[in-house]
N, C-alpha and C. Protein backbone atom coordinates (compact mmCIF):
# COMPACT_ATOMS: atom_id res chain seq x y z
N UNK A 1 -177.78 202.22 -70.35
CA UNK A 1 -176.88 201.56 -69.43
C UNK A 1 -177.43 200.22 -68.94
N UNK A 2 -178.82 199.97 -68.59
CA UNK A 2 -179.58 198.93 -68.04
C UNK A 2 -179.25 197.64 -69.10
N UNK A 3 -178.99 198.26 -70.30
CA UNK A 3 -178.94 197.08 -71.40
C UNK A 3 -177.42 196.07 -71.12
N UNK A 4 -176.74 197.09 -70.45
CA UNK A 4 -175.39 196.36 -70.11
C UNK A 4 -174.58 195.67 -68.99
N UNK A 5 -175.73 195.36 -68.08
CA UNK A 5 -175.88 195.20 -67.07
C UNK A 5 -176.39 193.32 -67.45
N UNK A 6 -175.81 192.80 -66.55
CA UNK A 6 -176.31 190.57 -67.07
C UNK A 6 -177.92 190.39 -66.25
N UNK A 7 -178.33 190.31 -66.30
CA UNK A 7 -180.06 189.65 -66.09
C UNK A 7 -179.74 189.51 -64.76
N UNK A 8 -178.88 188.61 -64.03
CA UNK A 8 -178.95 188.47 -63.12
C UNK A 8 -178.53 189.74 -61.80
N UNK A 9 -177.94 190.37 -62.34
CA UNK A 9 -177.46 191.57 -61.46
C UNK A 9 -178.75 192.51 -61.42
N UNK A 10 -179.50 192.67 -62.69
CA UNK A 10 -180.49 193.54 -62.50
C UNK A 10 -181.39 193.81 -61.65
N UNK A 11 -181.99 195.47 -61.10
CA UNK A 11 -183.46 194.80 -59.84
C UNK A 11 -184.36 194.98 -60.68
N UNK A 12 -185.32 194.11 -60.01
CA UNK A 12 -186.41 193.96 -60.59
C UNK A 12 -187.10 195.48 -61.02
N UNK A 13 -187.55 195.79 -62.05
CA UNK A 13 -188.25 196.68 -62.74
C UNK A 13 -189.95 196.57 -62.32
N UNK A 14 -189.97 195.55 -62.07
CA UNK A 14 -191.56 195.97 -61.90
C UNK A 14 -192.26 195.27 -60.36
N UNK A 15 -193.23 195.30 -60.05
CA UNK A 15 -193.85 194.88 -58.54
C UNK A 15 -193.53 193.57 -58.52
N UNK A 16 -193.05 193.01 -56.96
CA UNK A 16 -192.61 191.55 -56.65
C UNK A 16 -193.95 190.95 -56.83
N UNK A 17 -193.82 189.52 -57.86
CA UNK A 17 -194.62 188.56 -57.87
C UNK A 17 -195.56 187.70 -56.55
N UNK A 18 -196.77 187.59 -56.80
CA UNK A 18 -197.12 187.25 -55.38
C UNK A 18 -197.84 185.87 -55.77
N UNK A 19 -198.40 185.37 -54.96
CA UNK A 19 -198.86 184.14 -55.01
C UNK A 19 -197.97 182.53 -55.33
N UNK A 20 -198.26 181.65 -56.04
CA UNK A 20 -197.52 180.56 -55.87
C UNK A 20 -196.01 180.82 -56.58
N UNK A 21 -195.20 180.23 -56.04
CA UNK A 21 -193.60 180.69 -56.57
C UNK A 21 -193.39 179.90 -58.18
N UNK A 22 -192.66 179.84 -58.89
CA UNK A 22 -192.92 179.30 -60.09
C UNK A 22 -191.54 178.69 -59.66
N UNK A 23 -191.23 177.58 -60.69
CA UNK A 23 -190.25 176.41 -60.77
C UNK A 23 -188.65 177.79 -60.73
N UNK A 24 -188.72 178.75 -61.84
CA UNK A 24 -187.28 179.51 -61.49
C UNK A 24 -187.19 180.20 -61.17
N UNK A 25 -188.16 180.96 -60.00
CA UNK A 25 -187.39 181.54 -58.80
C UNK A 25 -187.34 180.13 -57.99
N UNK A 26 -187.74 179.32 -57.86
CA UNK A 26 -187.54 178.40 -56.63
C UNK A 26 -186.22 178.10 -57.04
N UNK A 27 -185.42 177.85 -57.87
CA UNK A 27 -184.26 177.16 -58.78
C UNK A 27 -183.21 178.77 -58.06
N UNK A 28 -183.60 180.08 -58.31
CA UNK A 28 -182.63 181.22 -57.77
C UNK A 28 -182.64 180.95 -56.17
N UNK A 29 -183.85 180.99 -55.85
CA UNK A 29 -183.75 180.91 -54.00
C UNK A 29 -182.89 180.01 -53.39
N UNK A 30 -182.64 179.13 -53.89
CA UNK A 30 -182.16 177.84 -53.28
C UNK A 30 -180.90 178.56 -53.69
N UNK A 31 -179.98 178.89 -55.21
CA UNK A 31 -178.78 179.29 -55.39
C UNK A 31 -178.61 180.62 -54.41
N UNK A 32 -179.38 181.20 -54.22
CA UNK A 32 -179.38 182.46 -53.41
C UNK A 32 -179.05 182.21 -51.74
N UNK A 33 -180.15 181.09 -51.32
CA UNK A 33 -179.80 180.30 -49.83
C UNK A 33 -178.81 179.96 -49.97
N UNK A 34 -178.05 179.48 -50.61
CA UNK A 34 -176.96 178.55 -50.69
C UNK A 34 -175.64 180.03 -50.82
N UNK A 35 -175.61 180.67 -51.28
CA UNK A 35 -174.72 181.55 -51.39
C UNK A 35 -174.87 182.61 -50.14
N UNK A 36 -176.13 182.84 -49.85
CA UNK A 36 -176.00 183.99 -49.00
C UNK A 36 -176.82 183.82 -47.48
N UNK A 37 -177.26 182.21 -47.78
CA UNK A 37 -177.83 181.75 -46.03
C UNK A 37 -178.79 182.42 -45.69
N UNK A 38 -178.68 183.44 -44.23
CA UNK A 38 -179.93 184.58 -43.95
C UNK A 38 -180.45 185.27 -44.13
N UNK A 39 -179.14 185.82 -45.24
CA UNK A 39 -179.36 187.30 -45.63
C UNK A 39 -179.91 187.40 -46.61
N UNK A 40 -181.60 187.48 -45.95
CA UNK A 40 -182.88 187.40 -47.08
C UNK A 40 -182.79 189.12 -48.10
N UNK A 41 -182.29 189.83 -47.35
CA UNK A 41 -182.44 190.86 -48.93
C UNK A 41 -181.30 190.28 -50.30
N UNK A 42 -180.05 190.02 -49.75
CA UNK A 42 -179.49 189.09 -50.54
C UNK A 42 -179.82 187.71 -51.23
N UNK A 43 -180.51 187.10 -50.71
CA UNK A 43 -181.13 186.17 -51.18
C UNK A 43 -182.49 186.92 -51.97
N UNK A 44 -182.86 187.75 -52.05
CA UNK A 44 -184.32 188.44 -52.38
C UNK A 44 -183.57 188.95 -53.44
N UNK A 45 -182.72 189.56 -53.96
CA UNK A 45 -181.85 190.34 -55.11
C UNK A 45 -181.52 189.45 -56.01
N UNK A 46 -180.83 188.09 -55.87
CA UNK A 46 -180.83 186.87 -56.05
C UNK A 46 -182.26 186.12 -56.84
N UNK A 47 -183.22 185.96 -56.04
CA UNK A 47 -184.75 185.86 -56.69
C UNK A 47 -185.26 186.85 -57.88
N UNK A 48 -185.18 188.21 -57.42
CA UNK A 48 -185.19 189.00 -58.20
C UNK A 48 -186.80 189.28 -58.14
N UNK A 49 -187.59 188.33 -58.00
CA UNK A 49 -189.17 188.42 -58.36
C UNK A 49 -189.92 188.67 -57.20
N UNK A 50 -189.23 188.28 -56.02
CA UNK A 50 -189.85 188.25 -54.64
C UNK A 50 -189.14 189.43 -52.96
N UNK A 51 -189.95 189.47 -52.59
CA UNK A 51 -189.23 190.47 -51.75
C UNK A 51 -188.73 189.92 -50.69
N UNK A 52 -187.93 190.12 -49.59
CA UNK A 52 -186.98 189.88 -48.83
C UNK A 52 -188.22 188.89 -47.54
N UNK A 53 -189.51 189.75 -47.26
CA UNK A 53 -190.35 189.31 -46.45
C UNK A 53 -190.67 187.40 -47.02
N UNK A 54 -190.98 187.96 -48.71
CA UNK A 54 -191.29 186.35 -49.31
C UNK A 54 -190.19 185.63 -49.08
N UNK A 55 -189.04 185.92 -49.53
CA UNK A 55 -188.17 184.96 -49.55
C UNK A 55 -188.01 184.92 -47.99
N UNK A 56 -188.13 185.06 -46.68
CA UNK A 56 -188.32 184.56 -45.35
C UNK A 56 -189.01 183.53 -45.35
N UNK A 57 -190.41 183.89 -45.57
CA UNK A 57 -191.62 183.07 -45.35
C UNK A 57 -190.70 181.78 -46.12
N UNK A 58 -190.80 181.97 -47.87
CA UNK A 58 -190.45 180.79 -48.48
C UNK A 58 -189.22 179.92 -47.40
N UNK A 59 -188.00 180.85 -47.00
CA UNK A 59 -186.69 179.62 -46.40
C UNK A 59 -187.93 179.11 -44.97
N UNK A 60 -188.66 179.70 -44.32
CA UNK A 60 -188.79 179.06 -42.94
C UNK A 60 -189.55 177.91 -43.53
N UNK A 61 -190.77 177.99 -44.48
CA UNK A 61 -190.97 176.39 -44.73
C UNK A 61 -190.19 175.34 -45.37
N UNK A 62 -189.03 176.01 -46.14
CA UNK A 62 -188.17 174.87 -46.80
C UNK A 62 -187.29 174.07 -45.55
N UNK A 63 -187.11 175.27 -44.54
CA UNK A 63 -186.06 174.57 -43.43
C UNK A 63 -187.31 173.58 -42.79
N UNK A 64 -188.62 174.46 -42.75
CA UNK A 64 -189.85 172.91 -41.78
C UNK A 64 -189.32 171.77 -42.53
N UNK A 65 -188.94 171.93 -43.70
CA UNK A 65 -189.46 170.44 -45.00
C UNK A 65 -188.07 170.00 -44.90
N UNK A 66 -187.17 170.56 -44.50
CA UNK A 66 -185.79 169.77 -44.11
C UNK A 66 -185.58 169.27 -43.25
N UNK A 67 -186.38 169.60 -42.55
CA UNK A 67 -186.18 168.92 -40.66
C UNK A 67 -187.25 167.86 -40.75
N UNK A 68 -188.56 167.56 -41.37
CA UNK A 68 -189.34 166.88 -40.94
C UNK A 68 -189.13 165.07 -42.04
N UNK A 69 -188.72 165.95 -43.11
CA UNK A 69 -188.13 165.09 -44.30
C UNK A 69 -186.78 164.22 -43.90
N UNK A 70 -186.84 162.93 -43.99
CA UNK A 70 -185.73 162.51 -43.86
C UNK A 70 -185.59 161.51 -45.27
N UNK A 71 -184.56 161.79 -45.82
CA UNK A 71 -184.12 161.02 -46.94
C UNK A 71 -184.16 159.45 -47.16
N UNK A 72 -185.03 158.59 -47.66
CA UNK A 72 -184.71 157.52 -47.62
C UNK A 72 -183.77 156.47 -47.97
N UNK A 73 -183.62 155.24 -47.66
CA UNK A 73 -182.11 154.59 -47.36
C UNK A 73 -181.67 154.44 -49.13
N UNK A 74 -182.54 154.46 -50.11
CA UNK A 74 -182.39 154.55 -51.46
C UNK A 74 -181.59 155.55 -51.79
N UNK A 75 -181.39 157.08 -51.16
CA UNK A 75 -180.70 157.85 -51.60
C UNK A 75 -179.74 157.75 -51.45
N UNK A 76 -179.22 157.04 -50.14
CA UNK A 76 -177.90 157.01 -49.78
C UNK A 76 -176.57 156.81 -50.69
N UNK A 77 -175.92 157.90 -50.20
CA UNK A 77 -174.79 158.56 -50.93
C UNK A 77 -173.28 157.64 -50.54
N UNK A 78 -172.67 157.80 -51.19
CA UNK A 78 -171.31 156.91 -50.81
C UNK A 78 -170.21 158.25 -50.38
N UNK A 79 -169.65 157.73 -49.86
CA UNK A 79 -168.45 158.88 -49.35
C UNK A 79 -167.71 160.23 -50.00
N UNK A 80 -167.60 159.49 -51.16
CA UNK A 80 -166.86 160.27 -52.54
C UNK A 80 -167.79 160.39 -53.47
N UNK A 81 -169.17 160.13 -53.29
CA UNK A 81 -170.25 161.25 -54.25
C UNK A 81 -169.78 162.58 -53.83
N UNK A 82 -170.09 163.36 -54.56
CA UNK A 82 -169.83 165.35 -54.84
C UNK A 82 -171.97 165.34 -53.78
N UNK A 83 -171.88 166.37 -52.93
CA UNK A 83 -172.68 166.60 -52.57
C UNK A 83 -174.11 167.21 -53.11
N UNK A 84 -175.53 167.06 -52.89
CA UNK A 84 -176.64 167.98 -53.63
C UNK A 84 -176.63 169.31 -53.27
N UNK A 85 -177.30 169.72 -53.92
CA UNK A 85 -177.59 171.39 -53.79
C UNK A 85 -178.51 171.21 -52.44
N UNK A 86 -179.65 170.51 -51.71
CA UNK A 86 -180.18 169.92 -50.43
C UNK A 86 -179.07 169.69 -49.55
N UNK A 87 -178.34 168.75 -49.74
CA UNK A 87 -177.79 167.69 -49.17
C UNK A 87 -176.84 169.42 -48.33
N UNK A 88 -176.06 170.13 -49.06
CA UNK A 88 -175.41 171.56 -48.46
C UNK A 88 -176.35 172.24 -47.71
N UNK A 89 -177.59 172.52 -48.24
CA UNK A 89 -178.54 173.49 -47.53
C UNK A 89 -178.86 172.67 -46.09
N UNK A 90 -179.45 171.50 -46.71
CA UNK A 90 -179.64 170.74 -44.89
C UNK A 90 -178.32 170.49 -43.97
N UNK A 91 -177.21 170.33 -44.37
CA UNK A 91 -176.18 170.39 -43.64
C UNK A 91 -176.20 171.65 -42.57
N UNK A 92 -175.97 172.77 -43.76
CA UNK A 92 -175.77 174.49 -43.15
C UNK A 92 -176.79 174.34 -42.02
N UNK A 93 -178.29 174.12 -42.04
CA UNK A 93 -179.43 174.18 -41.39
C UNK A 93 -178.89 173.19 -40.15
N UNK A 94 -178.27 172.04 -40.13
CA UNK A 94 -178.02 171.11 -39.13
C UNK A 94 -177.20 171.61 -38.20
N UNK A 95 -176.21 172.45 -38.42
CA UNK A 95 -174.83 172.78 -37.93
C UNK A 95 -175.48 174.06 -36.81
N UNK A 96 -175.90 175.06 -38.24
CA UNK A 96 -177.04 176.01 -37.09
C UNK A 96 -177.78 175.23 -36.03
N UNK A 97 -178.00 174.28 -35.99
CA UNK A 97 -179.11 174.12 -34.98
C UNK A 97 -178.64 172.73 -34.06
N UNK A 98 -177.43 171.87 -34.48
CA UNK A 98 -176.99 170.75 -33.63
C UNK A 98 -175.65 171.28 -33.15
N UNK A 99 -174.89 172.18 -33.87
CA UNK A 99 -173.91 172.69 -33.75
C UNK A 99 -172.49 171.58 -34.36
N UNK A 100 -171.49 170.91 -33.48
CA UNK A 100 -171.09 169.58 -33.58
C UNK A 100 -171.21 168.28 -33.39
N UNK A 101 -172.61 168.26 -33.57
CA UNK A 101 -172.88 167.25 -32.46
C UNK A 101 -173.46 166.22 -33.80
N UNK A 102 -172.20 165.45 -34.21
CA UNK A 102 -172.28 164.76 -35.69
C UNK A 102 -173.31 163.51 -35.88
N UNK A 103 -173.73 163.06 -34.67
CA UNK A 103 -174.86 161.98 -34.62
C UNK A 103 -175.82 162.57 -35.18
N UNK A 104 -176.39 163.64 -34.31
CA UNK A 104 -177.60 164.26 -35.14
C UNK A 104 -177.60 164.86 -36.11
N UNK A 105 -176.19 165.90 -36.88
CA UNK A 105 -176.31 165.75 -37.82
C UNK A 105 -176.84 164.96 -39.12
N UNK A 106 -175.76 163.74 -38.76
CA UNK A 106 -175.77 162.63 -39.53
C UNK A 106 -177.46 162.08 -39.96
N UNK A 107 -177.95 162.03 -38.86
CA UNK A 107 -179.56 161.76 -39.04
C UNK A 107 -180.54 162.66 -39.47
N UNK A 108 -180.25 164.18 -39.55
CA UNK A 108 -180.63 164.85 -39.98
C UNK A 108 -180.47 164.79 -41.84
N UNK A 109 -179.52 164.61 -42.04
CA UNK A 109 -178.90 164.56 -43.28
C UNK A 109 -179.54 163.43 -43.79
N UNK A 110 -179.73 161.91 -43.47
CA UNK A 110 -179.55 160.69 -43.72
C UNK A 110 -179.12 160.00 -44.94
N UNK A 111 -178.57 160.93 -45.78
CA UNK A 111 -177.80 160.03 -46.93
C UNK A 111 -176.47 159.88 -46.54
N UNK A 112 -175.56 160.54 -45.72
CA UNK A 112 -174.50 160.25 -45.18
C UNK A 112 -173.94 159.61 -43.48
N UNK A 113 -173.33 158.59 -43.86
CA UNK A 113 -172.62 158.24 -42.29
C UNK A 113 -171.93 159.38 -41.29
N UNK A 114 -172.37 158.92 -40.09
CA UNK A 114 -171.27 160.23 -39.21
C UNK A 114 -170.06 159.72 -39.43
N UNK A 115 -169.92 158.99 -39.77
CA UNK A 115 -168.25 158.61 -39.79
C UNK A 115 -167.41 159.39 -41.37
C-alpha cells in the first residue's frame, strides 16, 4: 500500500534528521509555513525530515531574520510584480504583529509602497 501513496503525503519511515537543515527541507518548510503558518505539526508532516519541535525552533529564527532583514531599495518590486515566496511569509508575519497598521507594514516588507 505504502508504494501508492505520492512521496509527499508519506511519514517519515525513519528517525527525524538532526543537525544542519539541508537546502530541501528548507525549500518544504517555507512551502509548509506558507500553507499551514503555526501549525508546526503540519508544517513538520510537510518537512517530513524534522519534527514539529525543529520546525519551531527553525520558523522562530526565520521570523528573527525577517524582522531584522530589511530588503534593499534594489529589490524593489513594482505594483503588478506577482509576489515572493518571502515577500507572503513576511507579510503574514507583519499583519500578526502590526495588525493594520500599513506604514509599518510597508517598512517591514520594504519592496512594496503602503500605497
Amino acid at each position: 500500500k505504502g508504494h501508492l501513496i505520492p512521496p509527499l503525503l508519506r511519514k517519515p519511515t525513519k528517525k527525524p534528521n538532526t543537525g544542519a537543515w539541508q537546502p530541501g527541507e528548507h525549500a518544504r518548510f517555507l512551502v509548509g509555513l506558507e500553507a499551514h503558518w503555526r501549525e508546526w505539526s503540519l508544517v513538520s508532516e510537510h518537512v517530513r525530515t524534522r519534527t514539529s519541535a525543529q520546525v519551531f525552533s527553525r520558523a522562530k529564527g526565520y521570523f528573527d531574520k525577517l524582522r531584522q532583514e530589511r530588503p534593499s531599495a534594489a529589490q524593489k518590486k513594482e505594483a503588478n510584480e506577482p509576489w515572493t515566496q518571502e515577500e507572503r511569509l513576511r507579510f503574514l508575519l507583519g499583519v500578526e504583529t502590526h495588525g493594520c497598521q500599513w506604514d509599518q507594514l510597508a517598512q517591514l516588507m520594504g519592496t512594496r509602497d503602503a500605497e
